[in-house]
N, C-alpha and C. Protein backbone atom coordinates (compact mmCIF):
# COMPACT_ATOMS: atom_id res chain seq x y z
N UNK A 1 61.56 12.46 -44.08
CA UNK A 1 61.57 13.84 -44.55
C UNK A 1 60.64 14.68 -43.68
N UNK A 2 60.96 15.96 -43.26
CA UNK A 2 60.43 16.56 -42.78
C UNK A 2 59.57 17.88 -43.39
N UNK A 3 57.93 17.74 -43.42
CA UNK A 3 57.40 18.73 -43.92
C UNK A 3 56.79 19.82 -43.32
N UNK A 4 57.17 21.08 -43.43
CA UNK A 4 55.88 22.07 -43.23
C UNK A 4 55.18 22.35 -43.70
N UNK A 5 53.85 22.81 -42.72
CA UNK A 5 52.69 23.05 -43.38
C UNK A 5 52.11 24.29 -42.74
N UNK A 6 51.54 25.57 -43.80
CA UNK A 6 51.77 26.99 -43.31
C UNK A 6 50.19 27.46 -43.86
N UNK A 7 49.62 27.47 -42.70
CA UNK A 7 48.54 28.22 -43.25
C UNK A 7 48.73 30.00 -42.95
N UNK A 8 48.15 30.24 -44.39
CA UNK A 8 48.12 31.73 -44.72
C UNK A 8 46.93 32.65 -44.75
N UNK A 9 46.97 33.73 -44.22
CA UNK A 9 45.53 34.48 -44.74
C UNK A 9 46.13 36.25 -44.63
N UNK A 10 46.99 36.17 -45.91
CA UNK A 10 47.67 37.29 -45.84
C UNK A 10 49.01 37.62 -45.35
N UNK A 11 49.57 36.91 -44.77
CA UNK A 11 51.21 37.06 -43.96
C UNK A 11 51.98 37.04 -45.59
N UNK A 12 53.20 37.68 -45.48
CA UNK A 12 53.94 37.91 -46.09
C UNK A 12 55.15 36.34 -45.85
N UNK A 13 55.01 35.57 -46.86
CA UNK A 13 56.02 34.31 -46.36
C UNK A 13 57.38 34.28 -46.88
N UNK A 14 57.58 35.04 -47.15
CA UNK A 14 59.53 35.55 -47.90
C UNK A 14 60.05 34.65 -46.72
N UNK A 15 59.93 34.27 -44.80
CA UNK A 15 60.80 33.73 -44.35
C UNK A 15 60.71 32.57 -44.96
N UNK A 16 59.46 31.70 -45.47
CA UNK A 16 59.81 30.66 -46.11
C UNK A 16 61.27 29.89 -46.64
N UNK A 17 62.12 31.72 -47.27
CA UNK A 17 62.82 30.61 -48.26
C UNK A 17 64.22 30.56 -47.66
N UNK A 18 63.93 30.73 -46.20
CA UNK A 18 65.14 30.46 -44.94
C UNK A 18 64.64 29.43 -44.66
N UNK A 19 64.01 28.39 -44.81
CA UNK A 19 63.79 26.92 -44.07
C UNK A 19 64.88 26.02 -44.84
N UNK A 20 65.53 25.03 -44.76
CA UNK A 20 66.34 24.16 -44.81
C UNK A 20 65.84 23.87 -46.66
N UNK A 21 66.34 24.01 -47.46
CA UNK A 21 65.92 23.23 -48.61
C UNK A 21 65.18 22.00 -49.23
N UNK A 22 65.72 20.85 -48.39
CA UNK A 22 65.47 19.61 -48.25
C UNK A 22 64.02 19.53 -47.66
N UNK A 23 63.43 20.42 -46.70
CA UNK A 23 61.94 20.00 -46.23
C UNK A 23 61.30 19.84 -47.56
N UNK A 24 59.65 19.28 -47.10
CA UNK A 24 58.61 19.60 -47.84
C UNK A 24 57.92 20.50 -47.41
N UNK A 25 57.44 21.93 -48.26
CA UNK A 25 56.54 22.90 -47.60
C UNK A 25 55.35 22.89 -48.23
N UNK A 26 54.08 22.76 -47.96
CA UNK A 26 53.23 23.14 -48.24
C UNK A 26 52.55 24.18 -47.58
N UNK A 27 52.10 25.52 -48.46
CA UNK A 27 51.22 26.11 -47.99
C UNK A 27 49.02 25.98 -48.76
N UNK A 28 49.00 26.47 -47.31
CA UNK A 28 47.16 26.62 -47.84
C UNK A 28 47.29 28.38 -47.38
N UNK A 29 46.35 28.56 -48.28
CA UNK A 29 46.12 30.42 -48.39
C UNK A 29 44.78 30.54 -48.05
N UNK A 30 44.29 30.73 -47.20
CA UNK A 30 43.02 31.51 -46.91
C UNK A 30 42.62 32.88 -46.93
N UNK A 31 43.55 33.76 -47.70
CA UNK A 31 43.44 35.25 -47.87
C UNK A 31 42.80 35.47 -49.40
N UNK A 32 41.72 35.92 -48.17
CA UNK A 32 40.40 36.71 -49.24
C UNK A 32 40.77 37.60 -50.73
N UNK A 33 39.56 37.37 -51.42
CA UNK A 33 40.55 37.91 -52.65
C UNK A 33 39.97 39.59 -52.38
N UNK A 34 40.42 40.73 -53.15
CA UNK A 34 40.86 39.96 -54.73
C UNK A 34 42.73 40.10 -53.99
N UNK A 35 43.22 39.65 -52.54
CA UNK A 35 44.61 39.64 -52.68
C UNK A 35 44.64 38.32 -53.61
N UNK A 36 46.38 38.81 -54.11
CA UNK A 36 47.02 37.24 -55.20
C UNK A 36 47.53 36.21 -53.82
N UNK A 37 47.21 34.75 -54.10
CA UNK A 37 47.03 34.21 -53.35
C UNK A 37 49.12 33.87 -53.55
N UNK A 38 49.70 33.29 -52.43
CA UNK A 38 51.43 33.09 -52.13
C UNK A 38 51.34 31.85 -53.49
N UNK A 39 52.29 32.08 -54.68
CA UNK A 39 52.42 31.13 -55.60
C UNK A 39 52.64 29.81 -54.99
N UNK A 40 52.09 29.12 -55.97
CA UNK A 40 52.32 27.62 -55.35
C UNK A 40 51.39 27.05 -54.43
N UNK A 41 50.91 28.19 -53.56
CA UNK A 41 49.69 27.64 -52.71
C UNK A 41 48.65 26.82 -52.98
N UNK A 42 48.07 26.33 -51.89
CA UNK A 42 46.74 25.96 -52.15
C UNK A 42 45.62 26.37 -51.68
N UNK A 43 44.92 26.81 -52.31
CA UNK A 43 43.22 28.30 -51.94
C UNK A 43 42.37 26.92 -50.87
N UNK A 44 42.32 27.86 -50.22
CA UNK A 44 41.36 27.05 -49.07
C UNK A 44 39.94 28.11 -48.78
N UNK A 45 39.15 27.77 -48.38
CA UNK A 45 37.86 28.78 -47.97
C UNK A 45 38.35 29.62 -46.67
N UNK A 46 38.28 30.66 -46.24
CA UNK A 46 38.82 31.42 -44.71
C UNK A 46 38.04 31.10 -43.72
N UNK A 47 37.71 29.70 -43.24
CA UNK A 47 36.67 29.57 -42.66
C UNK A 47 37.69 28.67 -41.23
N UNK A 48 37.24 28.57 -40.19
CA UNK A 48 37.85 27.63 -39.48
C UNK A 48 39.48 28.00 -38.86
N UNK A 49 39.93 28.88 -38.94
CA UNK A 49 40.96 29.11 -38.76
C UNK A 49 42.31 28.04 -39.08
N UNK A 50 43.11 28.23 -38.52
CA UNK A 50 44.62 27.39 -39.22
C UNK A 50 44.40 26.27 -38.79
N UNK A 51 43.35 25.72 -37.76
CA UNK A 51 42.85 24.10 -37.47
C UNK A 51 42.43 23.94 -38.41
N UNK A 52 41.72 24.01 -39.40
CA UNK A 52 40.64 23.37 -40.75
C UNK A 52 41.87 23.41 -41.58
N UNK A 53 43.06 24.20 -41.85
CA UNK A 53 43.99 23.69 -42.78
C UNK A 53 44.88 22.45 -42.49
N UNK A 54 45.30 22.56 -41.06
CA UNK A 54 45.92 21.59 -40.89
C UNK A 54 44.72 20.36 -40.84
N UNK A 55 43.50 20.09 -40.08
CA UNK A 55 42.75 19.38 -40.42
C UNK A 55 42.67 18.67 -41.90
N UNK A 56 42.56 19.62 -42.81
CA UNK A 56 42.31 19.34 -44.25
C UNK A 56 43.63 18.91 -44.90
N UNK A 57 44.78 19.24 -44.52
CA UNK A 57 46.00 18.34 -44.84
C UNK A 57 46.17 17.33 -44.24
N UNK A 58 45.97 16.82 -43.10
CA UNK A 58 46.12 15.47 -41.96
C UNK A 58 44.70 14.37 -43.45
N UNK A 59 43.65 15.01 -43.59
CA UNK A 59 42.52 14.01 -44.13
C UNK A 59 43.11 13.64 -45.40
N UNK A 60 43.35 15.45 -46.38
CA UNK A 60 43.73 14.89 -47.09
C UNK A 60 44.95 13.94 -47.91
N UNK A 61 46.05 13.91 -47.35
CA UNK A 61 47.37 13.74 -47.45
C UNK A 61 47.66 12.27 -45.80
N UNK A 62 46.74 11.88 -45.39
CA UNK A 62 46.54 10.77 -44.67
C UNK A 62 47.63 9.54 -44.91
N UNK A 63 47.43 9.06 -46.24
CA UNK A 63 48.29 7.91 -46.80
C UNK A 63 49.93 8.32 -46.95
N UNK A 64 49.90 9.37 -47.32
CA UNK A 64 51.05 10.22 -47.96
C UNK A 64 51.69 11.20 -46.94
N UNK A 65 51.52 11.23 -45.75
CA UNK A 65 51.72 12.28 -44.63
C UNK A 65 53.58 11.73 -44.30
N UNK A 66 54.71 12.87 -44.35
CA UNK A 66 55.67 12.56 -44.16
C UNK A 66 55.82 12.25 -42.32
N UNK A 67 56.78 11.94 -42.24
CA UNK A 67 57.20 11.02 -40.94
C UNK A 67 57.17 12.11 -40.03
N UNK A 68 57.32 13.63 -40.60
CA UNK A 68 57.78 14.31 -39.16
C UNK A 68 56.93 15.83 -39.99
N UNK A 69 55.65 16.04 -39.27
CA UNK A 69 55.39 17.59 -39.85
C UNK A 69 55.15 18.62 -39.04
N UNK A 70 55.61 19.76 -39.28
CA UNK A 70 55.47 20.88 -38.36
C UNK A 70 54.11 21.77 -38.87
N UNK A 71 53.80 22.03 -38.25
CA UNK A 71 52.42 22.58 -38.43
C UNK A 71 52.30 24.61 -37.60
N UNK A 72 52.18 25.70 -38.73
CA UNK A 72 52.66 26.89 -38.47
C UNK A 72 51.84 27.66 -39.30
N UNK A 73 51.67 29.20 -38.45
CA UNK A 73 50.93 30.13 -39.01
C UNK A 73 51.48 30.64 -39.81
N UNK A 74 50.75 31.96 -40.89
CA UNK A 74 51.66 32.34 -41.20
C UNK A 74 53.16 33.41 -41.37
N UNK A 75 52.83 33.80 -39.80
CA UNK A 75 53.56 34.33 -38.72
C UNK A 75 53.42 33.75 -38.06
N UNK A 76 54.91 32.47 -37.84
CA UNK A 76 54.90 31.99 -36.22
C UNK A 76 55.55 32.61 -35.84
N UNK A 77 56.56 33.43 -35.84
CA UNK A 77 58.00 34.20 -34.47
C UNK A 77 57.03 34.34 -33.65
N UNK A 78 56.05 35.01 -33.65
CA UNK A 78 54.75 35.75 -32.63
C UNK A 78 54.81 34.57 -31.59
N UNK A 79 55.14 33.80 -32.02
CA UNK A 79 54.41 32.32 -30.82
C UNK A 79 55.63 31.39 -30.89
N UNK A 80 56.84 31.47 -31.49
CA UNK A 80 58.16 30.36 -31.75
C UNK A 80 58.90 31.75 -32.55
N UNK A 81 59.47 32.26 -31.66
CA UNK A 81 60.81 33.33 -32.03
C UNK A 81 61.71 32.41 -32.64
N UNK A 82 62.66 31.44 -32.36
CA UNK A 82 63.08 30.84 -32.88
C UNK A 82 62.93 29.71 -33.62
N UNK A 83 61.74 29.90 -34.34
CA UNK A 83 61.16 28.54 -35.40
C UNK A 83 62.18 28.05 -36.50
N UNK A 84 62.99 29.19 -37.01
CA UNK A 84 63.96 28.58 -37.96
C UNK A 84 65.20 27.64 -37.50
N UNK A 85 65.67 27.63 -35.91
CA UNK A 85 66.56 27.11 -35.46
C UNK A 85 66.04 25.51 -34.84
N UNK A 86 64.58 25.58 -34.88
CA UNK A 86 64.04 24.78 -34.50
C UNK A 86 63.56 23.77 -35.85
N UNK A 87 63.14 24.42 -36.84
CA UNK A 87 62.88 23.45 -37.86
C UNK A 87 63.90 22.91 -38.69
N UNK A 88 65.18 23.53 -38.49
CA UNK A 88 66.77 23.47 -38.96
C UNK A 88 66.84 21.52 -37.82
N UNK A 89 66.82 21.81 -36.92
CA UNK A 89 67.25 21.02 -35.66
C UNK A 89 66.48 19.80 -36.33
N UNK A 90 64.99 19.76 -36.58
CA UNK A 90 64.19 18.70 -36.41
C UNK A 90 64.48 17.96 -37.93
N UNK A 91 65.33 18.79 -39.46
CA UNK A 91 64.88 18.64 -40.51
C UNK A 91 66.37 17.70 -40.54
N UNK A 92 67.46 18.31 -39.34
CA UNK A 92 68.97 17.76 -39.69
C UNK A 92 69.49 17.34 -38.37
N UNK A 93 69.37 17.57 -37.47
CA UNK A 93 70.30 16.84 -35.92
C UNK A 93 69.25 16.35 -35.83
N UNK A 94 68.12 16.22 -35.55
CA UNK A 94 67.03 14.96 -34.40
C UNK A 94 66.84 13.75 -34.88
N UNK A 95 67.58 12.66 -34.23
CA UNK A 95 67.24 11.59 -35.35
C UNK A 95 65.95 10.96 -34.92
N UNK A 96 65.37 10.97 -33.09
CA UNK A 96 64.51 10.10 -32.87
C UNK A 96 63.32 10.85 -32.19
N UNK A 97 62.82 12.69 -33.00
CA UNK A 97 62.21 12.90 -32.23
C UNK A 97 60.35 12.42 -31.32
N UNK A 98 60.47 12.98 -30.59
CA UNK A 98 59.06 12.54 -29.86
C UNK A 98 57.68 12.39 -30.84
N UNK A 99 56.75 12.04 -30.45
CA UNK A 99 55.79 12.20 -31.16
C UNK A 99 54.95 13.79 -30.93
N UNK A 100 55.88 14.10 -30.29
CA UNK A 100 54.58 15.96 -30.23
C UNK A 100 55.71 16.72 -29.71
N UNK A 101 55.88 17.87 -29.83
CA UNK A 101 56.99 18.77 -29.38
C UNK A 101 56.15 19.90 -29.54
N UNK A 102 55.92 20.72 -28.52
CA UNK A 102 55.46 22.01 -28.60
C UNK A 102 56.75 22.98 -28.60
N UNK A 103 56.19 23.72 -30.26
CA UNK A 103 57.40 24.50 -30.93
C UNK A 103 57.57 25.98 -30.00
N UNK A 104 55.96 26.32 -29.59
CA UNK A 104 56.20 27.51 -28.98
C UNK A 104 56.47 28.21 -27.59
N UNK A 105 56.07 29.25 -27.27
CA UNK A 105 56.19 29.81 -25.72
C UNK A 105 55.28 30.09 -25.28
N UNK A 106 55.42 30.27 -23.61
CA UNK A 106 53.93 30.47 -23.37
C UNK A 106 54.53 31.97 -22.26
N UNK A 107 54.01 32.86 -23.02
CA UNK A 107 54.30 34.07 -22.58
C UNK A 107 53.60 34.49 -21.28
N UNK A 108 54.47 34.87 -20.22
CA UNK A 108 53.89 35.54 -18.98
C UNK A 108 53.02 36.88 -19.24
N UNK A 109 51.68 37.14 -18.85
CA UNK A 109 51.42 38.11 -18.62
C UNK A 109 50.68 38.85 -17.32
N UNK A 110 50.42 39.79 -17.18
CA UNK A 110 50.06 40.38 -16.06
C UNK A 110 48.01 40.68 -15.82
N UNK A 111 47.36 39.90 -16.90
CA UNK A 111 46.24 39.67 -16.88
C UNK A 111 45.53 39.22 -15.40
């Protein structure tokens, strides 16, 4: 089974409920109150950025970690325009994927 895992600190996650049905999603919310934290979530401290969530899901969920997890802000298009065609692909056609797949792009700039 394939799970995502979405750290939040304020993004609006309505694309959520375009991901494949069948995944597992977990989100962590790091958005300060008094916003209402995305139902279902789980309140994390805003400390550490979206590494300390995924960190804190890899420690805590260790034994229990599904076979294949994608790991996402809570706006990825910004960095994986096509994340839904991609987590569609990995959740239903990939039967043997790699152990690391970088989901996103690496944008040219003129810096």
């Amino acid at each position: 089974m394939l799970e995502v895992v979405v750290c939040r600190c304020g993004e609006d996650l309505s694309w959520t409920r375009n991901l494949p049905r069948d995944i597992r999603l977990t989100v962590y919310d790091k958005t300060p109150a008094p916003a209402a934290p995305w139902p279902g979530s789980i309140p994390l401290p805003n400390v550490g950025r979206e590494a300390h969530a995924w960190l804190h899901h890899l420690s805590e969920r260790y034994h229990t970690l599904s076979p294949h997890t994608v790991f996402a802000q809570g706006r990825p298009f910004d960095h994986a325009p096509d994340f839904h065609r991609v987590v569609r692909r990995l959740a239903h056609e990939e039967k043997n994927p790699s152990d690391f797949w970088w989901l996103g792009f690496l944008w040219e700039t003129d810096d």
